[in-house]
PDB file of N, CA and C in Angstrom:
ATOM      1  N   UNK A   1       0.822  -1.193   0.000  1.00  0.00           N
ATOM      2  CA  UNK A   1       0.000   0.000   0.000  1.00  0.00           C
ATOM      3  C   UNK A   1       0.863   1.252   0.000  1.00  0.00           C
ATOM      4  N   UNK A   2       1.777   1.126   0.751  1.00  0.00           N
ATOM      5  CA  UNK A   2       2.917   2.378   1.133  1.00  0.00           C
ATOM      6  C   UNK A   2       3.574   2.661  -0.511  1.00  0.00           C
ATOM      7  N   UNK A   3       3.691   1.777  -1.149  1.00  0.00           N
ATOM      8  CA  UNK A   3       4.132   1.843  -2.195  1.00  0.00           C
ATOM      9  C   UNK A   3       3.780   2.715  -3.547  1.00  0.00           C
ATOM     10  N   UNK A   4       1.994   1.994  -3.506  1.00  0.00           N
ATOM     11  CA  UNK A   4       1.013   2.599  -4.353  1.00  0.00           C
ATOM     12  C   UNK A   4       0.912   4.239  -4.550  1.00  0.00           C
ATOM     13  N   UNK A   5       1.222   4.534  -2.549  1.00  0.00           N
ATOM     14  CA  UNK A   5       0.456   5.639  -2.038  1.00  0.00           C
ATOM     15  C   UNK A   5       1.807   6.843  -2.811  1.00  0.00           C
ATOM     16  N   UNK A   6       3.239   6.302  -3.310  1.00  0.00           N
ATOM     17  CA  UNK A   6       3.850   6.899  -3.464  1.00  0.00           C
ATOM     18  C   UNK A   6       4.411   6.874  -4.878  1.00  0.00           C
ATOM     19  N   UNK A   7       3.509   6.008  -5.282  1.00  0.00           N
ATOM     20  CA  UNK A   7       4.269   5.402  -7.047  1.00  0.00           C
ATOM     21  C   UNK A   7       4.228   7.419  -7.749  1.00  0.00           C
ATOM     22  N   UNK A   8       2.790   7.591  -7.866  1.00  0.00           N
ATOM     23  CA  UNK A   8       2.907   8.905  -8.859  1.00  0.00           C
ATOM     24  C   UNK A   8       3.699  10.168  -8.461  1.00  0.00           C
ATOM     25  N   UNK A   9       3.439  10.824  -7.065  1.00  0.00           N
ATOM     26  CA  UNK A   9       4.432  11.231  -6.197  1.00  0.00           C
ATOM     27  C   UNK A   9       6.137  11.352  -6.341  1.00  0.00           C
ATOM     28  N   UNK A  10       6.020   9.963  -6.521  1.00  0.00           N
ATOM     29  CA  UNK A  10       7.528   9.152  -6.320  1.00  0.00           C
ATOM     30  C   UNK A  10       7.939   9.550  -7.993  1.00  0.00           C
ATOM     31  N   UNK A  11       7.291   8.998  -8.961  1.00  0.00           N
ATOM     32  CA  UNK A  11       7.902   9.203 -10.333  1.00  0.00           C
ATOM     33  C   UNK A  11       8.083  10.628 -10.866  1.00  0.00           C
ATOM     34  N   UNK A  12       7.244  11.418  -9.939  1.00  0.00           N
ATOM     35  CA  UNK A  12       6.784  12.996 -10.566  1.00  0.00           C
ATOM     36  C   UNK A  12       8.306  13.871  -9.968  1.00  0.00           C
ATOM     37  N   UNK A  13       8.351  13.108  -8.187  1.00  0.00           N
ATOM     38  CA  UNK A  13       9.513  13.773  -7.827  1.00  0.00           C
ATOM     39  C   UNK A  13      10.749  13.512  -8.760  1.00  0.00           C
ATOM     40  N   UNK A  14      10.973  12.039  -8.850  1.00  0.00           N
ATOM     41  CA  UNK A  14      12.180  11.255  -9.889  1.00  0.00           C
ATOM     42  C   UNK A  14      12.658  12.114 -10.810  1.00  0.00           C
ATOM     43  N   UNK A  15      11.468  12.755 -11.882  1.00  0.00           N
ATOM     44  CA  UNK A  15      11.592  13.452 -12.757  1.00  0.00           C
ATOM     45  C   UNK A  15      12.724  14.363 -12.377  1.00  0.00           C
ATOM     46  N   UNK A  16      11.247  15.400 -11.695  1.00  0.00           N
ATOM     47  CA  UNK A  16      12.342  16.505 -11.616  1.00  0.00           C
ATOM     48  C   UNK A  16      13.862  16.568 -10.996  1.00  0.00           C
ATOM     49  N   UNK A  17      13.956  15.617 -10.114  1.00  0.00           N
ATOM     50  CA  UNK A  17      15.234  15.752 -10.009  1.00  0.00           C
ATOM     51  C   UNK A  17      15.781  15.026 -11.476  1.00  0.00           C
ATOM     52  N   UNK A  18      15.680  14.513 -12.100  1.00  0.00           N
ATOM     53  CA  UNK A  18      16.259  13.959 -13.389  1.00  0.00           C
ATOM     54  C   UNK A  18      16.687  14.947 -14.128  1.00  0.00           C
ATOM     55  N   UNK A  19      15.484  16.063 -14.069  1.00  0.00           N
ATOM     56  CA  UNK A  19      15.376  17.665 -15.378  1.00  0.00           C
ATOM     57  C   UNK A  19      16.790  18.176 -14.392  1.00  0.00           C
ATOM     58  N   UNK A  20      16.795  18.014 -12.874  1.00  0.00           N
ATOM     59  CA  UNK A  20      17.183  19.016 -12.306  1.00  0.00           C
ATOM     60  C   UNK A  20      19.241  18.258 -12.849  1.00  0.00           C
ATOM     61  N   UNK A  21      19.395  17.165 -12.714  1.00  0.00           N
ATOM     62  CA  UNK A  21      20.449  16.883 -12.649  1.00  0.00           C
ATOM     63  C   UNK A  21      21.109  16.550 -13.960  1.00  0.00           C
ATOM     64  N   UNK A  22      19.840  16.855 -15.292  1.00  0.00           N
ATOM     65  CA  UNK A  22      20.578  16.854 -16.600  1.00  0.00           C
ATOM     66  C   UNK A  22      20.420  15.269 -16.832  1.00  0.00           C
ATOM     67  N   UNK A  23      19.776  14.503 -15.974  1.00  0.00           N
ATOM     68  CA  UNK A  23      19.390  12.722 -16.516  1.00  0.00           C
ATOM     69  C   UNK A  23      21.064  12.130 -16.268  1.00  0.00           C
ATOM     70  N   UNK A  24      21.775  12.908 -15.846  1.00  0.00           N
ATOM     71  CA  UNK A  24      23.281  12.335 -15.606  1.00  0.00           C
ATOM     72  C   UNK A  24      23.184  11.503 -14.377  1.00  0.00           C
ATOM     73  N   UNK A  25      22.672  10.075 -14.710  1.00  0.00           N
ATOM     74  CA  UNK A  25      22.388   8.980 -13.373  1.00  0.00           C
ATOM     75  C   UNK A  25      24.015   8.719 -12.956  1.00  0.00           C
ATOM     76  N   UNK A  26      24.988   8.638 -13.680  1.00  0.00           N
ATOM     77  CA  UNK A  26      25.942   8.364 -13.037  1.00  0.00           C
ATOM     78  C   UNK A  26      26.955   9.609 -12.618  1.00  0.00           C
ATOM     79  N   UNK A  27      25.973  10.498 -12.611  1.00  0.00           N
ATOM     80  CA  UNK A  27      27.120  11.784 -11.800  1.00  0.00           C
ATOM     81  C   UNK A  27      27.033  12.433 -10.671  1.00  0.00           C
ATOM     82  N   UNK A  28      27.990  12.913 -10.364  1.00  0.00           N
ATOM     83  CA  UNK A  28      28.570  13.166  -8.976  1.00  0.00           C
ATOM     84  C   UNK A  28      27.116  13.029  -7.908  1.00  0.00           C
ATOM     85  N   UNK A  29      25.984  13.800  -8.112  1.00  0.00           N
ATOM     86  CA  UNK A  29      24.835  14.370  -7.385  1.00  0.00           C
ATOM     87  C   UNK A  29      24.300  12.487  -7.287  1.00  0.00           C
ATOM     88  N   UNK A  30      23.939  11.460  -8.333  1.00  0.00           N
ATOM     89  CA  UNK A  30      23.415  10.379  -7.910  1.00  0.00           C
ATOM     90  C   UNK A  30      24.369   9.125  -7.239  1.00  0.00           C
ATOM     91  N   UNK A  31      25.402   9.281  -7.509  1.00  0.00           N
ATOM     92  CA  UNK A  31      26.331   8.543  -7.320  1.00  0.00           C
ATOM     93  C   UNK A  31      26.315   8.631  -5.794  1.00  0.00           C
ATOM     94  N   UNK A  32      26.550   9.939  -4.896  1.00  0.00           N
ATOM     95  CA  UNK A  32      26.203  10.494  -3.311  1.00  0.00           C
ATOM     96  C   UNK A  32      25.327  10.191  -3.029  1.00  0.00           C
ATOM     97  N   UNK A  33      24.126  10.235  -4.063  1.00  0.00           N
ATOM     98  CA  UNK A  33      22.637   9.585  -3.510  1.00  0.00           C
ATOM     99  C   UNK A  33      22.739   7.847  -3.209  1.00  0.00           C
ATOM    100  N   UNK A  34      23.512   7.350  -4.060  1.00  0.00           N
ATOM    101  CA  UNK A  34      23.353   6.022  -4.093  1.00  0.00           C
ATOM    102  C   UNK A  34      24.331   5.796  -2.941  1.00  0.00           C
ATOM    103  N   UNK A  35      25.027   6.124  -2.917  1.00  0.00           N
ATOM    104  CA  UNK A  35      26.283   5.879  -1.376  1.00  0.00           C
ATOM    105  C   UNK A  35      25.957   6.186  -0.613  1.00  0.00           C
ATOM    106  N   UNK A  36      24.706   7.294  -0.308  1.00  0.00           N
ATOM    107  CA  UNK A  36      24.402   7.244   1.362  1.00  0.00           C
ATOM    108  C   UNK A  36      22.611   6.571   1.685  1.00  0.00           C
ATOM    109  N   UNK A  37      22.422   6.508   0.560  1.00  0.00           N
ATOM    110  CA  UNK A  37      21.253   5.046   0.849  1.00  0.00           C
ATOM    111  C   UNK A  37      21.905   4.173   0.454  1.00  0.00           C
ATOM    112  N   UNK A  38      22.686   3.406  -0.189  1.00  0.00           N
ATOM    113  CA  UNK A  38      23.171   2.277   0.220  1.00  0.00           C
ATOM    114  C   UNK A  38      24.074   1.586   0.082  1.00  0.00           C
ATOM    115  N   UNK A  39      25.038   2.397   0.589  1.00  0.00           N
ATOM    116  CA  UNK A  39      26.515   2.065   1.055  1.00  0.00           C
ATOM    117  C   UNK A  39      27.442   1.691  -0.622  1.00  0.00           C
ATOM    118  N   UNK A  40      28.432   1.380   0.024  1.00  0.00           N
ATOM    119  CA  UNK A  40      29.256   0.906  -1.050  1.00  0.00           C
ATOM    120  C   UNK A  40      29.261  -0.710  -1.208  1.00  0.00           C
ATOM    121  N   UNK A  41      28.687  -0.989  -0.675  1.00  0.00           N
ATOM    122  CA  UNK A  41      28.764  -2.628  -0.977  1.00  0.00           C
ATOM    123  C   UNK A  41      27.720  -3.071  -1.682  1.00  0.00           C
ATOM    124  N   UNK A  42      28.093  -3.497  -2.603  1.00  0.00           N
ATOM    125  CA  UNK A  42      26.579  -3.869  -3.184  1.00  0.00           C
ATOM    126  C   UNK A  42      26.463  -5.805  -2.482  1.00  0.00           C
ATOM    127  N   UNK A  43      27.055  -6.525  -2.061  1.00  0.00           N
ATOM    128  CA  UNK A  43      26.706  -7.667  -1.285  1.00  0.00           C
ATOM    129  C   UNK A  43      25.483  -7.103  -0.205  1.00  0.00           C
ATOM    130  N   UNK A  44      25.777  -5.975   0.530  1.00  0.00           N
ATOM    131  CA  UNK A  44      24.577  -5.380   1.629  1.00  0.00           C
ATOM    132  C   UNK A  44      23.277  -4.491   1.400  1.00  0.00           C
ATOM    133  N   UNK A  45      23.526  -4.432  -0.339  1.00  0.00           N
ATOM    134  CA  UNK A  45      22.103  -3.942  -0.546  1.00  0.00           C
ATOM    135  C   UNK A  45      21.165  -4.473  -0.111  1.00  0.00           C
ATOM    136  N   UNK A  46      19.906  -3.820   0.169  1.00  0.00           N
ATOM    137  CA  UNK A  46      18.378  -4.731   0.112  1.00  0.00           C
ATOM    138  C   UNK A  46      18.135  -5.312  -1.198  1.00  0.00           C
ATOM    139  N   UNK A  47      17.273  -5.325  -1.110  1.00  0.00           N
ATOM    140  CA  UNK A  47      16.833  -6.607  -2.320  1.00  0.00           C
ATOM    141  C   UNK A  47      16.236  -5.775  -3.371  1.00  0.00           C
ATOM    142  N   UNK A  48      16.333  -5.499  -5.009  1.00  0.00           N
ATOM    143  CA  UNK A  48      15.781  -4.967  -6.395  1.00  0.00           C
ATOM    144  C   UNK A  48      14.304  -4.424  -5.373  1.00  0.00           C
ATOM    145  N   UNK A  49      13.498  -5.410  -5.535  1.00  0.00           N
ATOM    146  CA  UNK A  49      12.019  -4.408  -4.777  1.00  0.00           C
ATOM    147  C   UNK A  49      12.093  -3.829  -3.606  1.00  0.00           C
ATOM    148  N   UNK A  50      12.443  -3.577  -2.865  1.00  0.00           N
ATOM    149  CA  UNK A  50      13.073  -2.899  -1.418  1.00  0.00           C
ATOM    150  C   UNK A  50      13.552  -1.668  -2.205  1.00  0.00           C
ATOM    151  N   UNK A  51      14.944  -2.106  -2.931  1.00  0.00           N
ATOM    152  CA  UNK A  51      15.067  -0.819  -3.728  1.00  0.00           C
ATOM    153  C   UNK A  51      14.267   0.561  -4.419  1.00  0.00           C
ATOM    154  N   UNK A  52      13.430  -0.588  -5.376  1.00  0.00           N
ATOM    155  CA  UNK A  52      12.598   0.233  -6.166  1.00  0.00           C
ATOM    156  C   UNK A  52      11.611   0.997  -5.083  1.00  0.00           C
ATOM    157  N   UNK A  53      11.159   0.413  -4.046  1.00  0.00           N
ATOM    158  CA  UNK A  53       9.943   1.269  -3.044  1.00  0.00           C
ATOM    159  C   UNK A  53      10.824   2.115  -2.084  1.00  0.00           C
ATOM    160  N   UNK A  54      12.056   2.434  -2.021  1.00  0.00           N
ATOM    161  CA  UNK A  54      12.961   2.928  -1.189  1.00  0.00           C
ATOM    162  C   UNK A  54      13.555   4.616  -2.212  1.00  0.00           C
ATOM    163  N   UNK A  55      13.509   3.702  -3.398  1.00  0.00           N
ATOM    164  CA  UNK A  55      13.573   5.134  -4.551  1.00  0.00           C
ATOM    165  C   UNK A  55      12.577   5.594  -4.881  1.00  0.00           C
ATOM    166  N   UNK A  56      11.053   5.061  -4.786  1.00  0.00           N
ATOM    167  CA  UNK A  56       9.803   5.807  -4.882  1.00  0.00           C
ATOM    168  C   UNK A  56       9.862   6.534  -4.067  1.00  0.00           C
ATOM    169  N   UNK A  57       9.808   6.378  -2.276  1.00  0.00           N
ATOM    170  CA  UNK A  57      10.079   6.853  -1.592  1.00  0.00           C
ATOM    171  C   UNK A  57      10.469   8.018  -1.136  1.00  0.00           C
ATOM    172  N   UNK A  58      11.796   8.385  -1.658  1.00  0.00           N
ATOM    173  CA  UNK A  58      12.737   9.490  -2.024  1.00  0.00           C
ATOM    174  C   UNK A  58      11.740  10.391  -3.010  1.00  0.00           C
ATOM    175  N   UNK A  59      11.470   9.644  -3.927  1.00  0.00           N
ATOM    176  CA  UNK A  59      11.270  10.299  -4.817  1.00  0.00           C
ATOM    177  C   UNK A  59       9.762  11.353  -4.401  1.00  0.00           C
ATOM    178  N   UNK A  60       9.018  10.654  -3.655  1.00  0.00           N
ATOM    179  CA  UNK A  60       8.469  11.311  -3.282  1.00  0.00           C
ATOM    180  C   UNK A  60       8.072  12.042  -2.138  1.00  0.00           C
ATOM    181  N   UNK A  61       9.091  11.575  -1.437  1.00  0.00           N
ATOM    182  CA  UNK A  61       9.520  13.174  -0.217  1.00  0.00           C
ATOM    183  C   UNK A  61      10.420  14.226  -0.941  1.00  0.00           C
ATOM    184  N   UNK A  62      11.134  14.072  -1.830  1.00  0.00           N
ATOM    185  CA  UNK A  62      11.343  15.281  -2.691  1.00  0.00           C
ATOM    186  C   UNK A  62      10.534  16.068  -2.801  1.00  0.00           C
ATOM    187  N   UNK A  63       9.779  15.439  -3.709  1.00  0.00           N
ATOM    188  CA  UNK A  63       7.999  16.412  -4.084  1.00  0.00           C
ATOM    189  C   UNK A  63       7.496  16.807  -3.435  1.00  0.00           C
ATOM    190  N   UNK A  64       7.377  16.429  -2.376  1.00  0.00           N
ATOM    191  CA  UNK A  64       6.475  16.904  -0.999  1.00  0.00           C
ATOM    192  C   UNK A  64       7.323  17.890  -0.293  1.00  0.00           C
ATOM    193  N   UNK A  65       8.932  18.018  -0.160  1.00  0.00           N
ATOM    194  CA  UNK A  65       9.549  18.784   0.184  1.00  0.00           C
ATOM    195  C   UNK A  65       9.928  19.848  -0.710  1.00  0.00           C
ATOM    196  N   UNK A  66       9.577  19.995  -2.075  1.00  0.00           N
ATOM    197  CA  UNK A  66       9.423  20.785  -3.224  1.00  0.00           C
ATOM    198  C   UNK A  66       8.216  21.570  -3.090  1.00  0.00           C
ATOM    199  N   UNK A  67       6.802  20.877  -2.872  1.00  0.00           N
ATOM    200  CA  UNK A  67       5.728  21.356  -2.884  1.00  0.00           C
ATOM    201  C   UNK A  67       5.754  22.396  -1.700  1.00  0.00           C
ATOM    202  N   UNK A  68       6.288  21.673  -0.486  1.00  0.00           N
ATOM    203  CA  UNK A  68       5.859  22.317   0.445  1.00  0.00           C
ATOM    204  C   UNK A  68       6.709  23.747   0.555  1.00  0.00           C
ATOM    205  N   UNK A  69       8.002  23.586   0.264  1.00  0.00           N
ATOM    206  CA  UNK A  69       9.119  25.436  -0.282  1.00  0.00           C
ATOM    207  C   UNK A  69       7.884  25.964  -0.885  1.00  0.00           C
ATOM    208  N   UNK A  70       7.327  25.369  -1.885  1.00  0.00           N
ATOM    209  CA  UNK A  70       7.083  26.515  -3.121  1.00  0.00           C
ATOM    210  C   UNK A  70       5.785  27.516  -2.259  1.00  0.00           C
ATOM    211  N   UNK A  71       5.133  26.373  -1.288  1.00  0.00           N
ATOM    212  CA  UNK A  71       3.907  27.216  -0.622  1.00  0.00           C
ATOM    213  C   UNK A  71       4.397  27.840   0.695  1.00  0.00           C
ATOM    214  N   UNK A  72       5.672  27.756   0.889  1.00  0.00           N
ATOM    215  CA  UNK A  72       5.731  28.556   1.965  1.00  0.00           C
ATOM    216  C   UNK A  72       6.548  30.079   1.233  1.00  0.00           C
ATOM    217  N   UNK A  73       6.990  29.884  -0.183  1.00  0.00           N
ATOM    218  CA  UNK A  73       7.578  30.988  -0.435  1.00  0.00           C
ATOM    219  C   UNK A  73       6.119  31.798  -0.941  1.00  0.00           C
ATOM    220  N   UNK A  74       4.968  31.306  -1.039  1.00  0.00           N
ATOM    221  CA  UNK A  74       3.805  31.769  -1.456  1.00  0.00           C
ATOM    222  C   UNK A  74       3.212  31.942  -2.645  1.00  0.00           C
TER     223      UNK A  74
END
């Protein structure tokens, strides 16, 4: 359910950070993202779906932390 509640959210935030970072998945800005959710080892990752609902996730507390700047700048 947690998942669902964040799929559109989650892809809408994804985006914009995508527009925001030029779609450069392997540069400096995602590469930091990926090392401090989840480490350098890839033996200690969680598991592909853990993943994917862990990057919805993100993706959509971005948005929500996007949305919520834009209404407090008014």
């Amino acid at each position: 359910m947690r998942t669902l509640r964040n799929l559109i959210p989650g892809i809408l935030g994804l985006l914009h950070l995508g527009f925001a970072t030029g779609f450069r998945l392997r540069g400096p800005y995602w590469r930091w993202r990926m090392e401090t959710a989840l480490g350098t080892d890839p033996e200690a990752w969680p598991s592909r779906v853990e993943q994917c609902r862990s990057i919805l996730a993100y993706g959509a507390w971005a948005r929500r932390l996007r949305k919520a700047a834009a209404a407090h700048r008014g």
